[in-house]
N, C-alpha and C. Protein backbone atom coordinates (compact mmCIF):
# COMPACT_ATOMS: atom_id res chain seq x y z
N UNK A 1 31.10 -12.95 11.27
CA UNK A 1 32.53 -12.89 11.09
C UNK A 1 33.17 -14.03 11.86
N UNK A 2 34.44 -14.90 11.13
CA UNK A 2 35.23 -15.95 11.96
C UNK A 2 35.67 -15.48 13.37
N UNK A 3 35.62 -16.02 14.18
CA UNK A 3 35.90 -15.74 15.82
C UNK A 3 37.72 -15.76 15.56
N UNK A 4 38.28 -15.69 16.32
CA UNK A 4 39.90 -15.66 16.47
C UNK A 4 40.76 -16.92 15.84
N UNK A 5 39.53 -17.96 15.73
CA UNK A 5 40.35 -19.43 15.14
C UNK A 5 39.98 -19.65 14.17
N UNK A 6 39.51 -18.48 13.52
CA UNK A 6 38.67 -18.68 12.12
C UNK A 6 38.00 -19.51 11.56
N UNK A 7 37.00 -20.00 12.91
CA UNK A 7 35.87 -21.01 12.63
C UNK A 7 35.01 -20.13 12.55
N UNK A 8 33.88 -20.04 11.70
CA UNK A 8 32.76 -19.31 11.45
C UNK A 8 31.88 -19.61 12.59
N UNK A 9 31.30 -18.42 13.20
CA UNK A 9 30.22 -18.50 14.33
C UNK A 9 28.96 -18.34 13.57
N UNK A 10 27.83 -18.89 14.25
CA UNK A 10 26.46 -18.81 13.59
C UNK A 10 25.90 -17.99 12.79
N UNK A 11 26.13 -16.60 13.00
CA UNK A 11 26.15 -15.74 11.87
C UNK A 11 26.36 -16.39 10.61
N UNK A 12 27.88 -16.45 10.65
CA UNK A 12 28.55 -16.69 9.21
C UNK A 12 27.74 -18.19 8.65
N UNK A 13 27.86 -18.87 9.64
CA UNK A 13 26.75 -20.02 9.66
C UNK A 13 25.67 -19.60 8.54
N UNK A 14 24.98 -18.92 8.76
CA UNK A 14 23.53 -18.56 8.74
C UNK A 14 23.80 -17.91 6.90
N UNK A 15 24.70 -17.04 7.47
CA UNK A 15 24.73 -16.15 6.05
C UNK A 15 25.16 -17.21 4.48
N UNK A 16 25.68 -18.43 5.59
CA UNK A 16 26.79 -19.16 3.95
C UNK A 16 25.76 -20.39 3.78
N UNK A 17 24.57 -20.39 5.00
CA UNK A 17 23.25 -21.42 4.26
C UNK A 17 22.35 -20.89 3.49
N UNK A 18 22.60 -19.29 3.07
CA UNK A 18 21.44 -18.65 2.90
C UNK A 18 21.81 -18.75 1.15
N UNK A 19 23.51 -18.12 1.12
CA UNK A 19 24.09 -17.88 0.19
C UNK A 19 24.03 -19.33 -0.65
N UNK A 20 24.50 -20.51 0.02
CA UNK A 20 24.14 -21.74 -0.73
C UNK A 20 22.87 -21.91 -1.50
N UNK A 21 21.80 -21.94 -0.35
CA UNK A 21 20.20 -21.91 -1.47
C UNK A 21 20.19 -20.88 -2.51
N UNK A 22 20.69 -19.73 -2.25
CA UNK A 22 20.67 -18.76 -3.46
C UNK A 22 21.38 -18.77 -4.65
N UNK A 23 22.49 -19.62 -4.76
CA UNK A 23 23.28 -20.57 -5.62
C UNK A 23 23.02 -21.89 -6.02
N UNK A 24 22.25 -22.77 -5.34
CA UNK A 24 21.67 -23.85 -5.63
C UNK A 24 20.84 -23.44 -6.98
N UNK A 25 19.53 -22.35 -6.45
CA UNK A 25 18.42 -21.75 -7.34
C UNK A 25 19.22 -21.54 -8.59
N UNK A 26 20.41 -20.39 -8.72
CA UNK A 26 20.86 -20.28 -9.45
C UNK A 26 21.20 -21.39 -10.54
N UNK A 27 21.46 -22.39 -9.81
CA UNK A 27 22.34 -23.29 -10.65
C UNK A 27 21.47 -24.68 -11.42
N UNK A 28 20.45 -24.51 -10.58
CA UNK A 28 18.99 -24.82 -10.78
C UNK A 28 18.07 -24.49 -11.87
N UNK A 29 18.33 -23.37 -12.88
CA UNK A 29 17.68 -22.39 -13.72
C UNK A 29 16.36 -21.38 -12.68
N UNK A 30 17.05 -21.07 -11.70
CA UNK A 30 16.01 -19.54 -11.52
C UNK A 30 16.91 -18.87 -11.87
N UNK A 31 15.96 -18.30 -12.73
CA UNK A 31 16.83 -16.75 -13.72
C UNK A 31 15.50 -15.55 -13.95
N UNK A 32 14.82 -15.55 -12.96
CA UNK A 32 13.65 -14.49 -13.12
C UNK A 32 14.07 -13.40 -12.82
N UNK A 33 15.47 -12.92 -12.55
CA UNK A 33 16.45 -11.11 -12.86
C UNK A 33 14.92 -10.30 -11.74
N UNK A 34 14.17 -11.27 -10.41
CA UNK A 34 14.10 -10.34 -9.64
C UNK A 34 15.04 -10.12 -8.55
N UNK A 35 14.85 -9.11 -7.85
CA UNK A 35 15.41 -9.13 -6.48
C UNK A 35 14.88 -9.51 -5.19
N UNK A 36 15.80 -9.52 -4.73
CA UNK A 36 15.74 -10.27 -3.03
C UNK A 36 14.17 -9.30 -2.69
N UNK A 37 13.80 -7.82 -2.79
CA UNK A 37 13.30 -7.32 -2.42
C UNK A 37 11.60 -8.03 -2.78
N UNK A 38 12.18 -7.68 -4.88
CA UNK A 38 10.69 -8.03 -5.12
C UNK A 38 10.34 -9.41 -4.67
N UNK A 39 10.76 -10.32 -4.77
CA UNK A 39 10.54 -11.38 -4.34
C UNK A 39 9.97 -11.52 -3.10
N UNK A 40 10.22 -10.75 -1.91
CA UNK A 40 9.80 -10.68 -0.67
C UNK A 40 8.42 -9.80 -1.14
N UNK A 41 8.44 -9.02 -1.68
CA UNK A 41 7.18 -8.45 -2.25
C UNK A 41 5.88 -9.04 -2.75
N UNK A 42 6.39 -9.97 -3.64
CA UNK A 42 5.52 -11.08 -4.09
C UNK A 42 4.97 -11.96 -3.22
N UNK A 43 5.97 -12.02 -2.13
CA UNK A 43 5.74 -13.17 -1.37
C UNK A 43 4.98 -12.15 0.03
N UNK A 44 4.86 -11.32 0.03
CA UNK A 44 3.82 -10.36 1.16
C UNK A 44 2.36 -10.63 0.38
N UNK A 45 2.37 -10.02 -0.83
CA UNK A 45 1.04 -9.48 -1.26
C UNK A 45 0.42 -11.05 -1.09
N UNK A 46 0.81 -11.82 -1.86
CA UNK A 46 -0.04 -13.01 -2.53
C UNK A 46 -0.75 -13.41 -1.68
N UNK A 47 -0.50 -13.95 -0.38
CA UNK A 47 -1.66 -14.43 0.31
C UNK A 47 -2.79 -13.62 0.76
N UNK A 48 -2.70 -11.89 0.56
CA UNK A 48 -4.01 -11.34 0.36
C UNK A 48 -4.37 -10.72 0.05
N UNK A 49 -3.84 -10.67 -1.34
CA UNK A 49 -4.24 -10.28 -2.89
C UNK A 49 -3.94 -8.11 -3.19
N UNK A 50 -3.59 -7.22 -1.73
CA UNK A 50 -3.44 -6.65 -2.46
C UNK A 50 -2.74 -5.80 -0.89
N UNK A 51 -1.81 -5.05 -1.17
CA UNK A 51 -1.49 -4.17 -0.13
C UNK A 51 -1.38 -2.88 -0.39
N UNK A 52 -1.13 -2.00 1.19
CA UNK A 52 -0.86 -0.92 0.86
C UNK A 52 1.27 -0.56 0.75
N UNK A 53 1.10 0.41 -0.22
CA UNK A 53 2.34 0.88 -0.10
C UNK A 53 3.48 1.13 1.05
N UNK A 54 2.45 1.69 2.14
CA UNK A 54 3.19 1.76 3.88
C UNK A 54 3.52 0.62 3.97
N UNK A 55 2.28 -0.36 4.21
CA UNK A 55 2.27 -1.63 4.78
C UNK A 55 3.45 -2.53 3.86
N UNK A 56 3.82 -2.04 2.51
CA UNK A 56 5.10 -3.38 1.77
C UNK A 56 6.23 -2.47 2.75
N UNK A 57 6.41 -1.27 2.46
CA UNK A 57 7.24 -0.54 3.41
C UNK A 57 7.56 -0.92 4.88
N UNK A 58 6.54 -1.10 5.45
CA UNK A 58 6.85 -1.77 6.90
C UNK A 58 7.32 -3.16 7.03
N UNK A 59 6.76 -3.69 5.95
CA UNK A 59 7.38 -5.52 5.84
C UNK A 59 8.64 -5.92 5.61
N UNK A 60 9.18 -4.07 4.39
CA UNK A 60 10.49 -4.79 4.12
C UNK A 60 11.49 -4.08 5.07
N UNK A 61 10.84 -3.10 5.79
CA UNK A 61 11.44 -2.39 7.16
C UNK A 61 12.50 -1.15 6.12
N UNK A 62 11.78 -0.84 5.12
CA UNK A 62 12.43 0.36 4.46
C UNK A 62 11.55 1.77 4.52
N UNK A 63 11.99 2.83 3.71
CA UNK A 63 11.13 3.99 3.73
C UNK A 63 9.88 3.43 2.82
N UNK A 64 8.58 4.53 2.74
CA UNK A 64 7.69 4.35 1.71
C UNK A 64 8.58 4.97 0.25
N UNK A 65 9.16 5.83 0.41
CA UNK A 65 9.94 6.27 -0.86
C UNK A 65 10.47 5.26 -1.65
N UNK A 66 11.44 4.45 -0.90
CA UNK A 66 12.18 2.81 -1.17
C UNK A 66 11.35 2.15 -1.58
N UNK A 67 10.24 1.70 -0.63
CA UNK A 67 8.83 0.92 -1.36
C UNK A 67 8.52 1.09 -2.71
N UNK A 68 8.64 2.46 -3.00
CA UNK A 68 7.81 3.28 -4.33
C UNK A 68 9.02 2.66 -5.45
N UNK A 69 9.98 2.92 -4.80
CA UNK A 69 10.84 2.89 -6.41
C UNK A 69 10.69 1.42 -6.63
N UNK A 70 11.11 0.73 -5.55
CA UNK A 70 11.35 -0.92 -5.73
C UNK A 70 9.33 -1.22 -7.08
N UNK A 71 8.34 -0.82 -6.57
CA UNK A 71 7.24 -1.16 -6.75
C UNK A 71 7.24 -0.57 -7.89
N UNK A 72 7.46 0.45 -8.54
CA UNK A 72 7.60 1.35 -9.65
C UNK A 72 8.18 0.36 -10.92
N UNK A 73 9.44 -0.35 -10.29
CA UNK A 73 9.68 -1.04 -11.53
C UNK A 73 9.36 -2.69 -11.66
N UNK A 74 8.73 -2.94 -10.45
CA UNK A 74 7.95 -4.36 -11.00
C UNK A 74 6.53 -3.74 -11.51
N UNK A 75 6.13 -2.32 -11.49
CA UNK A 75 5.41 -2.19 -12.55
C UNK A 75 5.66 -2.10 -13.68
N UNK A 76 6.62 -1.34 -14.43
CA UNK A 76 7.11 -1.51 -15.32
C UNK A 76 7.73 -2.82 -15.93
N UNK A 77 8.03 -3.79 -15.25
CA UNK A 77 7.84 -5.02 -15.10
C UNK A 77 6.26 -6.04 -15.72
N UNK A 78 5.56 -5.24 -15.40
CA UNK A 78 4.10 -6.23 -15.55
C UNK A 78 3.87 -6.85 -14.08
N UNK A 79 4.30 -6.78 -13.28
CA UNK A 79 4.30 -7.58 -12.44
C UNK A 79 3.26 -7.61 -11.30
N UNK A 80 2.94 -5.89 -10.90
CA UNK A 80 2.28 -5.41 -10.00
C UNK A 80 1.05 -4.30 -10.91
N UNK A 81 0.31 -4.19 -9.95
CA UNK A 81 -0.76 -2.69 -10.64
C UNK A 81 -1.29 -2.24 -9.32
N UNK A 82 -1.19 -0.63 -9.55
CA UNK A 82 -2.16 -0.28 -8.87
C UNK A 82 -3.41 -0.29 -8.75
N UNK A 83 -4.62 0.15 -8.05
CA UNK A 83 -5.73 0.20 -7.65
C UNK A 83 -6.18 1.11 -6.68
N UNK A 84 -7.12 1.88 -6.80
CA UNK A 84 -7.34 3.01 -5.58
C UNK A 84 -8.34 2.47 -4.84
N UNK A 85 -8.14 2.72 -3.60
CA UNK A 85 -9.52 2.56 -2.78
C UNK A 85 -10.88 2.79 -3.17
N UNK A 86 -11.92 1.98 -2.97
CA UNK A 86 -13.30 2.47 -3.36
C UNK A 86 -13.53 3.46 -2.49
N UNK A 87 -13.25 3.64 -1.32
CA UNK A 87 -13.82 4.28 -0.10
C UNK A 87 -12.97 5.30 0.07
N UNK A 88 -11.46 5.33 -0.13
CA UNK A 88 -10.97 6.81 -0.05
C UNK A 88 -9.79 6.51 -0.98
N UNK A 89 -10.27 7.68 -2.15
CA UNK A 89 -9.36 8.06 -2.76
C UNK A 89 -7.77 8.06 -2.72
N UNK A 90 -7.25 8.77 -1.80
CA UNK A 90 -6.20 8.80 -1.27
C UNK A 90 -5.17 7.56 -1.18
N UNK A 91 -5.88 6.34 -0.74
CA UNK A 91 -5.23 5.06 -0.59
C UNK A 91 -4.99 3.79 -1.38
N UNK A 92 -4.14 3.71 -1.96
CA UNK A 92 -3.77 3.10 -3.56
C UNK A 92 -3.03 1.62 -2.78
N UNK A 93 -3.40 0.94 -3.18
CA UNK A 93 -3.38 -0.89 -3.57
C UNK A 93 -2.19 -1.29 -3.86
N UNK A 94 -1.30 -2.26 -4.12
CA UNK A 94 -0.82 -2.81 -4.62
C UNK A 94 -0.91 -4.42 -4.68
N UNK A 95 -1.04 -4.60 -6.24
CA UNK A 95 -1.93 -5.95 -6.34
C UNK A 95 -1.36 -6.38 -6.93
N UNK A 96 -0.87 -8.08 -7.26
CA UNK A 96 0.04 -8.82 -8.31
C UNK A 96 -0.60 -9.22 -9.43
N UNK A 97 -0.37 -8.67 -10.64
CA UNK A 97 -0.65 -8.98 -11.97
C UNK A 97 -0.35 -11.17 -11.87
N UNK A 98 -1.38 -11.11 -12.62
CA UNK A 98 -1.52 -12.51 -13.03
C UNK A 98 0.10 -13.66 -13.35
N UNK A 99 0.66 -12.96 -14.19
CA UNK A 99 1.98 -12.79 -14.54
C UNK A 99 2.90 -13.34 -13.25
N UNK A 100 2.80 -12.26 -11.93
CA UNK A 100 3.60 -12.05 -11.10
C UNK A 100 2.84 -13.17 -10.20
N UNK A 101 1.72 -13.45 -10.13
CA UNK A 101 1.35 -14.79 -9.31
C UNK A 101 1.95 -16.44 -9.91
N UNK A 102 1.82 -16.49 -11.41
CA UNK A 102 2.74 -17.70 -11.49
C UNK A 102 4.04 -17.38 -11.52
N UNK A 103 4.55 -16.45 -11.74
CA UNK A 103 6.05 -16.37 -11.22
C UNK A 103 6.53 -16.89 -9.76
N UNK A 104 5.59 -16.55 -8.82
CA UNK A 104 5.69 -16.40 -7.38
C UNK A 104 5.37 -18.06 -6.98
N UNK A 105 4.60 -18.73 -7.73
CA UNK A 105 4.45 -19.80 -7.46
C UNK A 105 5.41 -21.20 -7.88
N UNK A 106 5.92 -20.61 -9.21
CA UNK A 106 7.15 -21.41 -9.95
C UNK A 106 8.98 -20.85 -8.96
N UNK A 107 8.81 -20.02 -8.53
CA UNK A 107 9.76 -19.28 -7.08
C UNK A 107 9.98 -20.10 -6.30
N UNK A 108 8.47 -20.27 -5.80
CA UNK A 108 7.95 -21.04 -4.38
C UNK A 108 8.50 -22.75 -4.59
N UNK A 109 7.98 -23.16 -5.98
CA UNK A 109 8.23 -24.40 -6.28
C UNK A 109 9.29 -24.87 -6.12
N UNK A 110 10.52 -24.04 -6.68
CA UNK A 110 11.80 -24.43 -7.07
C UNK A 110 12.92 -24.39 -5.56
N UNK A 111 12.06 -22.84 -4.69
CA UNK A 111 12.60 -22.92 -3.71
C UNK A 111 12.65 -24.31 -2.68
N UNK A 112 11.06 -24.91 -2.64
CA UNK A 112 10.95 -25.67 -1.79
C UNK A 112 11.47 -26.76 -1.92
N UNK A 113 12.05 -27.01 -3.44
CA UNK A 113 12.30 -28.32 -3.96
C UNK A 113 13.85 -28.30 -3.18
N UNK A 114 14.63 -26.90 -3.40
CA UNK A 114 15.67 -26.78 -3.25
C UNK A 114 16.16 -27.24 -1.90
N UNK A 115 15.28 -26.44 -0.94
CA UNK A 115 15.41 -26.88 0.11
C UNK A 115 14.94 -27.97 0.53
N UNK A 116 13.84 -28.98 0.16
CA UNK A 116 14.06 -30.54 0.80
C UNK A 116 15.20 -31.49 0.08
N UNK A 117 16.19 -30.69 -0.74
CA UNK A 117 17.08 -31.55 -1.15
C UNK A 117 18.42 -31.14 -0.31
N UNK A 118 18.51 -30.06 0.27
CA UNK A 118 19.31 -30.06 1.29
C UNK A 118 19.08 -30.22 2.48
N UNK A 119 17.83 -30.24 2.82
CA UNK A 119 17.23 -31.21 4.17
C UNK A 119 17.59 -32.43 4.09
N UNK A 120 17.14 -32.92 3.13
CA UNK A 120 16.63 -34.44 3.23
C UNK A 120 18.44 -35.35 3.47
N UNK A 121 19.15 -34.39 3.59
CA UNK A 121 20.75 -34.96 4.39
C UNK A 121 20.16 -35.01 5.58
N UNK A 122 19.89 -34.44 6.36
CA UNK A 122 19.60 -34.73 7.82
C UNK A 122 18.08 -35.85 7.73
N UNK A 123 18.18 -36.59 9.27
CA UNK A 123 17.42 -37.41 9.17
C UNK A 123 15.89 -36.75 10.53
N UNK A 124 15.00 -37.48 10.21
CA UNK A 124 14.23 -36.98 10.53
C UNK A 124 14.23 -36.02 12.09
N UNK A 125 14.63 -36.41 12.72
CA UNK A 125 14.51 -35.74 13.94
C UNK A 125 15.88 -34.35 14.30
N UNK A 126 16.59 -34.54 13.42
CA UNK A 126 17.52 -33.24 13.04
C UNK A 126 17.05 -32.26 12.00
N UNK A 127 15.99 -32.50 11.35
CA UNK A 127 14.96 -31.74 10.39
C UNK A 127 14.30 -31.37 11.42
N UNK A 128 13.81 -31.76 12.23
CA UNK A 128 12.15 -31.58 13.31
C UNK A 128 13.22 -30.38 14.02
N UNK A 129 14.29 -30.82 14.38
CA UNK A 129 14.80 -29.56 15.25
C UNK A 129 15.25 -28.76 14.70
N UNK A 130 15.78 -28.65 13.34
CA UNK A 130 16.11 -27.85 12.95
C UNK A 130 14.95 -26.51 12.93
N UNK A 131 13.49 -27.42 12.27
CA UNK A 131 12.41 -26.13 12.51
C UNK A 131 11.85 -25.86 13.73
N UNK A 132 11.91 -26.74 14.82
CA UNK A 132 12.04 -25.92 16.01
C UNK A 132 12.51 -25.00 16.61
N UNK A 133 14.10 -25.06 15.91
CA UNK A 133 14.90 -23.89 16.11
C UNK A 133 14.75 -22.32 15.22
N UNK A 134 14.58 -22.76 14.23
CA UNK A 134 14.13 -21.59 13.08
C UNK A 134 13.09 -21.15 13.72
N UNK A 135 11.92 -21.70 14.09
CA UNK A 135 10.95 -20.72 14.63
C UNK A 135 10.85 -19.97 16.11
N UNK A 136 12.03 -20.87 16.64
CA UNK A 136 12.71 -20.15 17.96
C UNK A 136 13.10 -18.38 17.55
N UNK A 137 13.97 -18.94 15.93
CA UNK A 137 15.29 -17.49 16.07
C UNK A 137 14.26 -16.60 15.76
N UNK A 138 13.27 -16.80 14.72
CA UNK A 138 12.49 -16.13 14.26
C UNK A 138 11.28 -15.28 14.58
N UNK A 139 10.55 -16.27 16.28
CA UNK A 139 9.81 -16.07 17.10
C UNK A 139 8.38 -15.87 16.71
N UNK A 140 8.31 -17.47 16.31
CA UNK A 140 7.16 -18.12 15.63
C UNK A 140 6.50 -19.47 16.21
């Protein structure tokens, strides 16, 4: 929220760089009608190929119930499939359909493009700090 002189403090900062890339994409042709969620979804599983339901739950810091519905309709989607444990029944997978891996990668593409075109205004050593600082806020 603007402080008393209605200059935006880092927050608002933060929220109106986030909102820009998400309008850039837009304006860009990403039109893949997922959400912020699945997308973070896609972007959990892929690097190792299959999770559990708790575990997307704990990543996106929601209930497993929330997990279920969000996951329910990128199945219905094509996007995701289940899989049960070999070893205990009980514990069911979630794995990205073929589909949902080049999606995630044409995502990835467009995102990254997006963002070295609003980097590449700053010059090198205001880039270097900038990700110094990001992995400060982030604690990385």
């Amino acid at each position: 929220m603007a402080n008393i002189d209605n200059k935006p403090n880092l927050g608002d900062l933060l929220l109106i760089f986030r909102r820009n890339i998400l309008e850039s994409m837009r304006k860009e042709g990403f039109k893949h009608d997922l959400t912020f969620s699945q997308v973070e979804i896609l972007r959990f599983i892929g690097p190792v190929g299959k999770e559990t339901m708790r575990s997307i739950a704990g990543y996106l810091k929601i209930t497993p119930p929330s997990a279920t519905e969000i996951v329910a309709e990128m199945e219905k989607g094509g996007l995701v499939r289940r899989m049960n444990d070999k070893k205990d029944r009980r514990v069911v997978f979630i794995a990205l359909s073929n589909l949902a891996k080049r999606l995630f990668v044409s995502i990835s593409r467009r995102k990254n493009m997006i963002l070295k075109k609003m980097t590449d205004k700053l010059d090198s050593k205001d880039r270097k700090n900038l990700e110094r600082i990001i992995k400060i806020l982030i604690n990385k």
